[in-house]
N, C-alpha and C. Protein backbone atom coordinates (compact mmCIF):
# COMPACT_ATOMS: atom_id res chain seq x y z
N UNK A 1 28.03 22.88 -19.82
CA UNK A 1 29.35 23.34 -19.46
C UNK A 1 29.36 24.87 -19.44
N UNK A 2 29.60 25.56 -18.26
CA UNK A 2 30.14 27.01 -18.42
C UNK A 2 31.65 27.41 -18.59
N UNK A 3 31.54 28.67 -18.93
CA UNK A 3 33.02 29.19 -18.88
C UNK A 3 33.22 30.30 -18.41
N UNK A 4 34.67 30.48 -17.90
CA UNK A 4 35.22 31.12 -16.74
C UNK A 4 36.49 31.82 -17.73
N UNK A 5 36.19 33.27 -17.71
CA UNK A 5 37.38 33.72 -18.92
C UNK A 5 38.08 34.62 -17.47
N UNK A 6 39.53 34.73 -17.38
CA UNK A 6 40.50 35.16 -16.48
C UNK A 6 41.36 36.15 -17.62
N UNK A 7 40.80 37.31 -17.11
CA UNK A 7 41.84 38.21 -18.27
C UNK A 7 42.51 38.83 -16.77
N UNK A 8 44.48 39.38 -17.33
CA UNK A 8 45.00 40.07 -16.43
C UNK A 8 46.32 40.68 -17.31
N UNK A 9 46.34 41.38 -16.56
CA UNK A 9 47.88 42.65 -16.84
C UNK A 9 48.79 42.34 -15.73
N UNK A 10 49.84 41.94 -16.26
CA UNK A 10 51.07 42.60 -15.01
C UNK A 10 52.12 42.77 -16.11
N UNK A 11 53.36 43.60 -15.17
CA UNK A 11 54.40 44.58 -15.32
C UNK A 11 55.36 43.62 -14.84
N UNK A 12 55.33 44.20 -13.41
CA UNK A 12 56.26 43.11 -12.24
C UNK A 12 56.17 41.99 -12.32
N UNK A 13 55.17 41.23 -12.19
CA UNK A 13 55.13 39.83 -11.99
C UNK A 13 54.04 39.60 -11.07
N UNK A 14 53.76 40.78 -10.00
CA UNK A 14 52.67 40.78 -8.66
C UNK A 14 51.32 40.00 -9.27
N UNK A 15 50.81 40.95 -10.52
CA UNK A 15 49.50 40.97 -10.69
C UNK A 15 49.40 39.18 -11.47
N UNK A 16 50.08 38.51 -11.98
CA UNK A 16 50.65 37.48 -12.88
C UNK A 16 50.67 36.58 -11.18
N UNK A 17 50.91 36.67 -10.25
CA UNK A 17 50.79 35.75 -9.41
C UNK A 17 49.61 35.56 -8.61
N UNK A 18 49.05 36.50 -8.83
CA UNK A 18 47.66 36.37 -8.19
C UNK A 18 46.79 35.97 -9.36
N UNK A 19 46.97 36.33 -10.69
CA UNK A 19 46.05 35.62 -11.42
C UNK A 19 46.27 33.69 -11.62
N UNK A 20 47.44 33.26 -11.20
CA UNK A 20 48.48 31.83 -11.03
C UNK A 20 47.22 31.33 -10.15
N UNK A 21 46.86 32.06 -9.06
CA UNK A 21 46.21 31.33 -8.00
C UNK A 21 44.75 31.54 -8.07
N UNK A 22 44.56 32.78 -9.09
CA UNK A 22 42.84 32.60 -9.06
C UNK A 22 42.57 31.83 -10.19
N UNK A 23 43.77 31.00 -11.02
CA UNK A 23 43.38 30.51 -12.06
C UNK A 23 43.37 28.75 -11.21
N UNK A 24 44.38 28.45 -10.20
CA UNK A 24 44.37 27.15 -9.50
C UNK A 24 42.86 26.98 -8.77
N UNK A 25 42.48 28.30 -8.43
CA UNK A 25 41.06 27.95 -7.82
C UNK A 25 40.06 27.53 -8.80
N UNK A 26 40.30 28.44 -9.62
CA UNK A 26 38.81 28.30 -10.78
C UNK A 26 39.49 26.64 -11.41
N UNK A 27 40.55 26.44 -11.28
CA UNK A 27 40.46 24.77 -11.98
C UNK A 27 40.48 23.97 -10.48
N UNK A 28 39.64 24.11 -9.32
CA UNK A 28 39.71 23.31 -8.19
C UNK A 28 38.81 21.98 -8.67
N UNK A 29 39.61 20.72 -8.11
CA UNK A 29 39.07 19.24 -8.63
C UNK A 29 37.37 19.42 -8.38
N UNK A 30 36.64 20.40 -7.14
CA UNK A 30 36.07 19.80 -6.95
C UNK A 30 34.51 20.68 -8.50
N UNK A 31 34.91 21.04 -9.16
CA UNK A 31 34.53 22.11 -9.97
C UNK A 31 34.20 21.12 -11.23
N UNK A 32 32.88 20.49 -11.32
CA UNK A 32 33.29 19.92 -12.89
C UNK A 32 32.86 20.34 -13.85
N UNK A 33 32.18 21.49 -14.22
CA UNK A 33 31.20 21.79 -15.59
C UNK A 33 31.62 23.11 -15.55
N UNK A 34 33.00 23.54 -15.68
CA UNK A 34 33.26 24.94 -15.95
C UNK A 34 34.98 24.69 -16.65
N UNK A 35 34.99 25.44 -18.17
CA UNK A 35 35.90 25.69 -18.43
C UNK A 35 36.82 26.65 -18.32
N UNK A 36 37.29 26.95 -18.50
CA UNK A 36 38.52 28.05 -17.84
C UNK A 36 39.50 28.38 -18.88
N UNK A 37 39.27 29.53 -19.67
CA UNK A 37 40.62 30.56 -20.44
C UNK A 37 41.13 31.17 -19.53
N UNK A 38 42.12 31.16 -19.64
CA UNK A 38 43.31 32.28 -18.96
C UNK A 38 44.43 32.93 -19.80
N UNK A 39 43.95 34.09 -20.01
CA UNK A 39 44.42 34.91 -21.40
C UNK A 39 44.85 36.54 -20.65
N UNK A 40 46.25 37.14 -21.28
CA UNK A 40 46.42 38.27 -21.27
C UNK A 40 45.79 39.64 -21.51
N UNK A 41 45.85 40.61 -21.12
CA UNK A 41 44.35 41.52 -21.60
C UNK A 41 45.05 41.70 -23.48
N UNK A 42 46.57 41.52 -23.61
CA UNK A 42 46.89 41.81 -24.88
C UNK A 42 45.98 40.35 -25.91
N UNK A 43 46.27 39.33 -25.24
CA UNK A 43 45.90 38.38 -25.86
C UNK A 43 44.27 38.06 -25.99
N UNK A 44 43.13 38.52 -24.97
CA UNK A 44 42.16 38.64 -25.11
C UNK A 44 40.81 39.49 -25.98
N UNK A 45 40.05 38.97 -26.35
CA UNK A 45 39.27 39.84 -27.73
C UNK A 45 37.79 39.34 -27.51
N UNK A 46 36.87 40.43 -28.01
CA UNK A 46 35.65 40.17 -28.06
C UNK A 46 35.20 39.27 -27.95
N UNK A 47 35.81 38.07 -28.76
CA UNK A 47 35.15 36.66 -28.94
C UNK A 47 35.49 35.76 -27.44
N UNK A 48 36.55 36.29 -26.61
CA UNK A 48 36.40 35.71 -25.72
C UNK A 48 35.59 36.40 -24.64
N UNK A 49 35.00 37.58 -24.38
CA UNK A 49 34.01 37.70 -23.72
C UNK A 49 33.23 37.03 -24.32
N UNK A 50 32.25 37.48 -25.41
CA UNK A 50 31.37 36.10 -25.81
C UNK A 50 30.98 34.74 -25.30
N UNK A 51 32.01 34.45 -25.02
CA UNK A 51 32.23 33.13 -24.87
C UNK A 51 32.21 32.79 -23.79
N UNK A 52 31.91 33.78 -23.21
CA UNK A 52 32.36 33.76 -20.95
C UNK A 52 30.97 33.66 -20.95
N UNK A 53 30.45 32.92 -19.59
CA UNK A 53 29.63 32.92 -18.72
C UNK A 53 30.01 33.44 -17.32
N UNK A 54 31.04 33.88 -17.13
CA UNK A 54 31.71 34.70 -15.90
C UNK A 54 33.28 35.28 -16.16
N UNK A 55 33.57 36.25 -15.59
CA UNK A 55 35.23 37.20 -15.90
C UNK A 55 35.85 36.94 -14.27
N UNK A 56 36.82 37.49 -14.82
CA UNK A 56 37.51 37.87 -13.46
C UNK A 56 38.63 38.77 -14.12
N UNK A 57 39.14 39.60 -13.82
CA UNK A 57 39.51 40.99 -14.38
C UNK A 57 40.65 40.99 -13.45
N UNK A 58 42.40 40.82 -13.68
CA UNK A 58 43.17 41.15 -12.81
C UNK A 58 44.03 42.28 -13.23
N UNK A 59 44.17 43.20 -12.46
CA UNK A 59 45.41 44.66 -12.61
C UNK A 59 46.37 44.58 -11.68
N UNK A 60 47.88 45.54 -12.40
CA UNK A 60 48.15 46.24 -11.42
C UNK A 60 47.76 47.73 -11.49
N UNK A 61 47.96 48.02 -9.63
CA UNK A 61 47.72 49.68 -10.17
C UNK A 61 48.50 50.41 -10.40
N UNK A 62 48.37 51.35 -11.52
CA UNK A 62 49.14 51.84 -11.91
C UNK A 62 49.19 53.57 -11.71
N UNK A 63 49.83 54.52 -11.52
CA UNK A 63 49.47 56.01 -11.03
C UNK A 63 47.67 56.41 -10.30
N UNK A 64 47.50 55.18 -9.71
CA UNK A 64 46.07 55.10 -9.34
C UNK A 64 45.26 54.82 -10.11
N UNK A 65 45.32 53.91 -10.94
CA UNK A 65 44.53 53.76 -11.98
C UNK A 65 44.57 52.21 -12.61
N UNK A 66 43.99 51.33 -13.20
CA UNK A 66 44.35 50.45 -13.99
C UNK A 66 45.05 50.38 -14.67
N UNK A 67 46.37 49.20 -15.17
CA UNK A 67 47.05 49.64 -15.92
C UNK A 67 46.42 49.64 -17.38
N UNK A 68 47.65 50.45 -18.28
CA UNK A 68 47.17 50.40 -20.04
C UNK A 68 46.77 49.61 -20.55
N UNK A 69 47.71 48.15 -20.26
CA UNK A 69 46.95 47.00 -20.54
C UNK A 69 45.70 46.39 -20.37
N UNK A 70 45.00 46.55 -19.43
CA UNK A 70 43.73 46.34 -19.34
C UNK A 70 42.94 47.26 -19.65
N UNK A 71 43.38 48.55 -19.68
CA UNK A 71 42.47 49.43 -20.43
C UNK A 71 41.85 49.36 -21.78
N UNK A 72 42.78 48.98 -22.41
CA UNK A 72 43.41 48.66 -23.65
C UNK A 72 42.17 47.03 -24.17
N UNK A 73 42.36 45.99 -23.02
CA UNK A 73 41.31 45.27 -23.29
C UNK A 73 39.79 45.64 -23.36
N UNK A 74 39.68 46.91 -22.46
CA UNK A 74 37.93 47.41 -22.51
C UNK A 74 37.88 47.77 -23.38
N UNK A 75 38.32 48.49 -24.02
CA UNK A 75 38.18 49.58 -24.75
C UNK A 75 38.25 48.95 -26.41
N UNK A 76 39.49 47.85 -26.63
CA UNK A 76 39.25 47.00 -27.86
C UNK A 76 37.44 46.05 -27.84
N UNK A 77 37.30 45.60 -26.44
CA UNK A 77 36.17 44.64 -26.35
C UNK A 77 34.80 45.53 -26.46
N UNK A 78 34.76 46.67 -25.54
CA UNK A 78 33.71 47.68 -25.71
C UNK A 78 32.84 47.30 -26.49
N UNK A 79 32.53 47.68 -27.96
CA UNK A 79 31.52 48.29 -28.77
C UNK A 79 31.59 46.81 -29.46
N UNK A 80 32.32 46.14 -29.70
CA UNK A 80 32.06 44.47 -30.56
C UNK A 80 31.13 43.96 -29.74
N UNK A 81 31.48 44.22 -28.43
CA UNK A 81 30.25 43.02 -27.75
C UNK A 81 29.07 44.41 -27.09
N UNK A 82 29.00 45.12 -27.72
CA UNK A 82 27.74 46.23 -26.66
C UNK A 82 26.37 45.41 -27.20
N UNK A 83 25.51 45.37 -26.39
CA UNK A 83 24.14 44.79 -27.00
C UNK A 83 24.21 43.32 -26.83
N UNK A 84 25.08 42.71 -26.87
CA UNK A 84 25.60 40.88 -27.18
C UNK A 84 25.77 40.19 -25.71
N UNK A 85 26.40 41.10 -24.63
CA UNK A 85 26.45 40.53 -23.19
C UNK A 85 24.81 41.28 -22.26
N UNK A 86 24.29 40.55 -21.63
CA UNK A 86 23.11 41.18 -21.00
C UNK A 86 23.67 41.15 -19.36
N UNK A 87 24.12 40.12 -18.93
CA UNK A 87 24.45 40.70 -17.77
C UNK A 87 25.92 39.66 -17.08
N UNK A 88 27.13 40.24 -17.33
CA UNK A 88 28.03 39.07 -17.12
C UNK A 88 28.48 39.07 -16.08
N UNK A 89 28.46 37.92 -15.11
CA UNK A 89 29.16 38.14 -13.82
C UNK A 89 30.74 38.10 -13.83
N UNK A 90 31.37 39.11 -12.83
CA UNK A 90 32.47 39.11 -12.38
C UNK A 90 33.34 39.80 -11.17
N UNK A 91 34.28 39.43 -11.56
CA UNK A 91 35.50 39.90 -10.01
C UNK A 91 36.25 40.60 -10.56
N UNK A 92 37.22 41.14 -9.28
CA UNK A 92 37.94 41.88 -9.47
C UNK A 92 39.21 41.35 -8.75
N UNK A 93 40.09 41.61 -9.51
CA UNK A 93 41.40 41.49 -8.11
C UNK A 93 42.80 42.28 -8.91
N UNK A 94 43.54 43.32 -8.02
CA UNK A 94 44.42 44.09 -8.26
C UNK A 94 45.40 44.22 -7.17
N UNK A 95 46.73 44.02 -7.66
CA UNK A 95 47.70 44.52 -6.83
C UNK A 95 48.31 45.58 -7.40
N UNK A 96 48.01 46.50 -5.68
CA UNK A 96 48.39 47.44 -5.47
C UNK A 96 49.69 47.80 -4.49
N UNK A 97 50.35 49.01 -4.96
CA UNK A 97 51.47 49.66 -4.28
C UNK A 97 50.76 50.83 -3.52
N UNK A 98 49.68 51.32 -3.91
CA UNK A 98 49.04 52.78 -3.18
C UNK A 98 47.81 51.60 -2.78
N UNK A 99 46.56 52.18 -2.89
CA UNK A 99 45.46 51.43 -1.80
C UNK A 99 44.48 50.94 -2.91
N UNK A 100 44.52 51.04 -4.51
CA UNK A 100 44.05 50.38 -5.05
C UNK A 100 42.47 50.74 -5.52
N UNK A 101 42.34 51.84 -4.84
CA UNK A 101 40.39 52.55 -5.13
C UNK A 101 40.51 53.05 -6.31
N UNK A 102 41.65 53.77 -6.48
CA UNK A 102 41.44 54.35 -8.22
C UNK A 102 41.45 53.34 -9.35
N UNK A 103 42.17 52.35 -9.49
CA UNK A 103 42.12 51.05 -10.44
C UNK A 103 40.83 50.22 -9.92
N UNK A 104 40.30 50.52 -8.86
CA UNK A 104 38.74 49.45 -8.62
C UNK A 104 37.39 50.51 -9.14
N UNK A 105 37.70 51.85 -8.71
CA UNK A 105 36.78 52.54 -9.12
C UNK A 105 37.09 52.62 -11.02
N UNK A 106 37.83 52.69 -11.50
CA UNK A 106 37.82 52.90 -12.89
C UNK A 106 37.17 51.14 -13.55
N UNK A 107 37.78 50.84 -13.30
CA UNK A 107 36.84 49.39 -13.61
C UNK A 107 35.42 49.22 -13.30
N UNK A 108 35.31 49.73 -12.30
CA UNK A 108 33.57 49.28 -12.14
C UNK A 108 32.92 50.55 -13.03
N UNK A 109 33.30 51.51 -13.05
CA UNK A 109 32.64 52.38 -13.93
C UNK A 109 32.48 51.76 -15.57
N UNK A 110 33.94 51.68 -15.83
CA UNK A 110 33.81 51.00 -17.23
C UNK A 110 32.71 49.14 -17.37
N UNK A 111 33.07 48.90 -16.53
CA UNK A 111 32.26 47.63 -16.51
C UNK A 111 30.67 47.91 -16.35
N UNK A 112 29.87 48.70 -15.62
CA UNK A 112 29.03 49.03 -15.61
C UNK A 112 28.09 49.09 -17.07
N UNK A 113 29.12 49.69 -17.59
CA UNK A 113 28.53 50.00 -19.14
C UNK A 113 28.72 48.78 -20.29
N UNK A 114 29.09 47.58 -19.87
CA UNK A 114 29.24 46.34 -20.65
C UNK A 114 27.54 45.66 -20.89
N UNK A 115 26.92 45.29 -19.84
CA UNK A 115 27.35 45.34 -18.62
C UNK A 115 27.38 44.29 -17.92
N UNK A 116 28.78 44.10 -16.90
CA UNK A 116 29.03 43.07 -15.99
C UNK A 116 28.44 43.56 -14.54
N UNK A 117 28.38 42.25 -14.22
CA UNK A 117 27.34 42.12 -12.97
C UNK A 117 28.76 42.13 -11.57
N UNK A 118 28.98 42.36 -10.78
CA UNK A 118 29.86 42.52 -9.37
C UNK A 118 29.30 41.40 -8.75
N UNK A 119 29.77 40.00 -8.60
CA UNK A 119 29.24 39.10 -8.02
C UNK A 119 30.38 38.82 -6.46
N UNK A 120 30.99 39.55 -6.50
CA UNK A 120 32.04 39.63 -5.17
C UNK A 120 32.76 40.48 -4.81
N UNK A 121 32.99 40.97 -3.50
CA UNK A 121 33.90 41.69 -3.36
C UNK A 121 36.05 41.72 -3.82
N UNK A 122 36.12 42.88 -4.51
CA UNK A 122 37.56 42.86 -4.91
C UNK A 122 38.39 42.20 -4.62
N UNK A 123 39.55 41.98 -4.52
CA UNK A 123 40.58 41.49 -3.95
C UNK A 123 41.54 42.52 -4.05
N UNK A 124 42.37 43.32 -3.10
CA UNK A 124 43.06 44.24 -3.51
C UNK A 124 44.08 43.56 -2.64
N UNK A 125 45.08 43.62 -3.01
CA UNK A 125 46.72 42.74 -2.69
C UNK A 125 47.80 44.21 -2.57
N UNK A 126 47.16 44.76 -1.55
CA UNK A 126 48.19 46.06 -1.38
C UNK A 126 49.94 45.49 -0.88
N UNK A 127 50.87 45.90 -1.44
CA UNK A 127 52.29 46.21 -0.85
C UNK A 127 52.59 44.71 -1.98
N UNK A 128 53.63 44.05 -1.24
CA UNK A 128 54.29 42.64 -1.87
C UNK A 128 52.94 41.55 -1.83
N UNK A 129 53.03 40.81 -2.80
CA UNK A 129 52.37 39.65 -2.56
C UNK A 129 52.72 38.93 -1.64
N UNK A 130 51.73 38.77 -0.83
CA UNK A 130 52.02 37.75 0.20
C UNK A 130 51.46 36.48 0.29
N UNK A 131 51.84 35.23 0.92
CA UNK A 131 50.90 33.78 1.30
C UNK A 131 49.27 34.17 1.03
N UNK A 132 49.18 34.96 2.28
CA UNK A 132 47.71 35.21 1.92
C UNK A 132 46.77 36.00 0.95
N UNK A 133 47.81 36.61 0.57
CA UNK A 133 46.87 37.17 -1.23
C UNK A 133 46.82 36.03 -1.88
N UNK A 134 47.90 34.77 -2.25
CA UNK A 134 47.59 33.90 -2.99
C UNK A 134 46.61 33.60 -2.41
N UNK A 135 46.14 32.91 -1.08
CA UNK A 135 45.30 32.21 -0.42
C UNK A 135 43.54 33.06 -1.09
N UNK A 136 43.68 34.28 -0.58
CA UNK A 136 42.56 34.77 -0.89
C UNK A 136 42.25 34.93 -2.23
N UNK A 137 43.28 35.27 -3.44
CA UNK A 137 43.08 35.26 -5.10
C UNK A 137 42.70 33.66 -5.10
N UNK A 138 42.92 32.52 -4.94
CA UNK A 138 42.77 31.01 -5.23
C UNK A 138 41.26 30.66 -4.62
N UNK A 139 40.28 31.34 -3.57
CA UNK A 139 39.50 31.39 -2.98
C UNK A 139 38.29 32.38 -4.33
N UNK A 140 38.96 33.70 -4.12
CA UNK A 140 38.43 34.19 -5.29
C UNK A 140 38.13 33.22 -6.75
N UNK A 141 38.93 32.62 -7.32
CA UNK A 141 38.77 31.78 -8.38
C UNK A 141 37.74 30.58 -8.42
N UNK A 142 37.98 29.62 -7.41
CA UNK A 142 36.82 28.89 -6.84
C UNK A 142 35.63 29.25 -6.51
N UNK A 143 35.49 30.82 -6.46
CA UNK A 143 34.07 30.87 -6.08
C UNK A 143 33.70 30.92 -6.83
N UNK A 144 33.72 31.99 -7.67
CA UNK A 144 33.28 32.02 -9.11
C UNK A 144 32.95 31.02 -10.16
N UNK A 145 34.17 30.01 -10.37
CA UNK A 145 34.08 29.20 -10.69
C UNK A 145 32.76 27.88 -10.21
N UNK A 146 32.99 27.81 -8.57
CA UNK A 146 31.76 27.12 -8.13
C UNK A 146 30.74 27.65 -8.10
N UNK A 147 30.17 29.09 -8.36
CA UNK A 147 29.23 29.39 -8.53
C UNK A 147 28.58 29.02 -9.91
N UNK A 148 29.54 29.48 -10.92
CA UNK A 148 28.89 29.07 -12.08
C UNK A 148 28.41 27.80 -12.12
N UNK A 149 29.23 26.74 -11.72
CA UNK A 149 29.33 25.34 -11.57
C UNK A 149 27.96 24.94 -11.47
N UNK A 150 27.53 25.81 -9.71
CA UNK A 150 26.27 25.55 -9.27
C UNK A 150 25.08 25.69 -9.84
N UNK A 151 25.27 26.64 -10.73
CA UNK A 151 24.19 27.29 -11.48
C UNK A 151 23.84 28.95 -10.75
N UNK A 152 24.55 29.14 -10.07
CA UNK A 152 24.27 30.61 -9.06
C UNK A 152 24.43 31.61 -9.83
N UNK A 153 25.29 31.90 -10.57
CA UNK A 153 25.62 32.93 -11.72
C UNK A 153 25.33 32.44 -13.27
């Protein structure tokens, strides 16, 4: 059995609906040997990286940047798990009001140094959530999820 840890921040509600649908993907029927946490970055802690065999990391952006809240999760998780993860795969997905490079670039920098592996391209959900951000966050979730599944990650 693998596991699929879904940490996310929202404010509005934006970033909280796209994690709704990357969490419906990663539990898709057709997925059977992957468990799935879905935890707040407040509510998330070392022991649940640990425990991941894959992330998925959701923000909003905030003054171009990730918000506090997820900062707040690196930075508690950082140094408990340095040495303990060798290479963890994950995603990204952030809704954005500006274009979303400053909250993708600050994450991959910090992630770099975990270190997590980039097994897909972002998901950036610029302006209102729309049909198709869910569509594409729920796509996002399933892959990941079926990758692990597969044994690919």
């Amino acid at each position: 059995m693998k596991h699929l840890l879904i940490v996310y921040h929202t404010q509005t509600g934006n970033t909280a609906l796209l994690a709704e649908a990357v969490l419906r993907g990663a539990n898709n029927e057709l997925i059977e040997a992957v468990n799935v946490r879905f935890l707040t970055a407040g509510q998330a802690g070392p022991e649940d990286l640990l425990w991941a065999d894959g992330l998925l990391l959701g923000t909003p952006e905030n003054f171009g940047y990730m918000s506090g809240g997820m900062k707040d999760f690196l930075d508690r998780t950082f140094y408990p798990v340095e040495g303990r993860i060798l290479s963890l795969p994950y995603a990204i997905f952030i809704s954005a009001g500006n274009d979303g490079s400053g909250a993708l670039r600050a994450i991959r920098r910090i992630a770099n140094g975990y270190p997590f592996k980039e097994i897909q391209e972002p998901l950036i959900a610029r302006g209102q959530v729309t049909e198709a951000h869910l569509a594409q966050a729920e796509e996002l979730g399933m892959t990941l999820a079926a990758g692990l599944d597969a044994g690919i990650f």
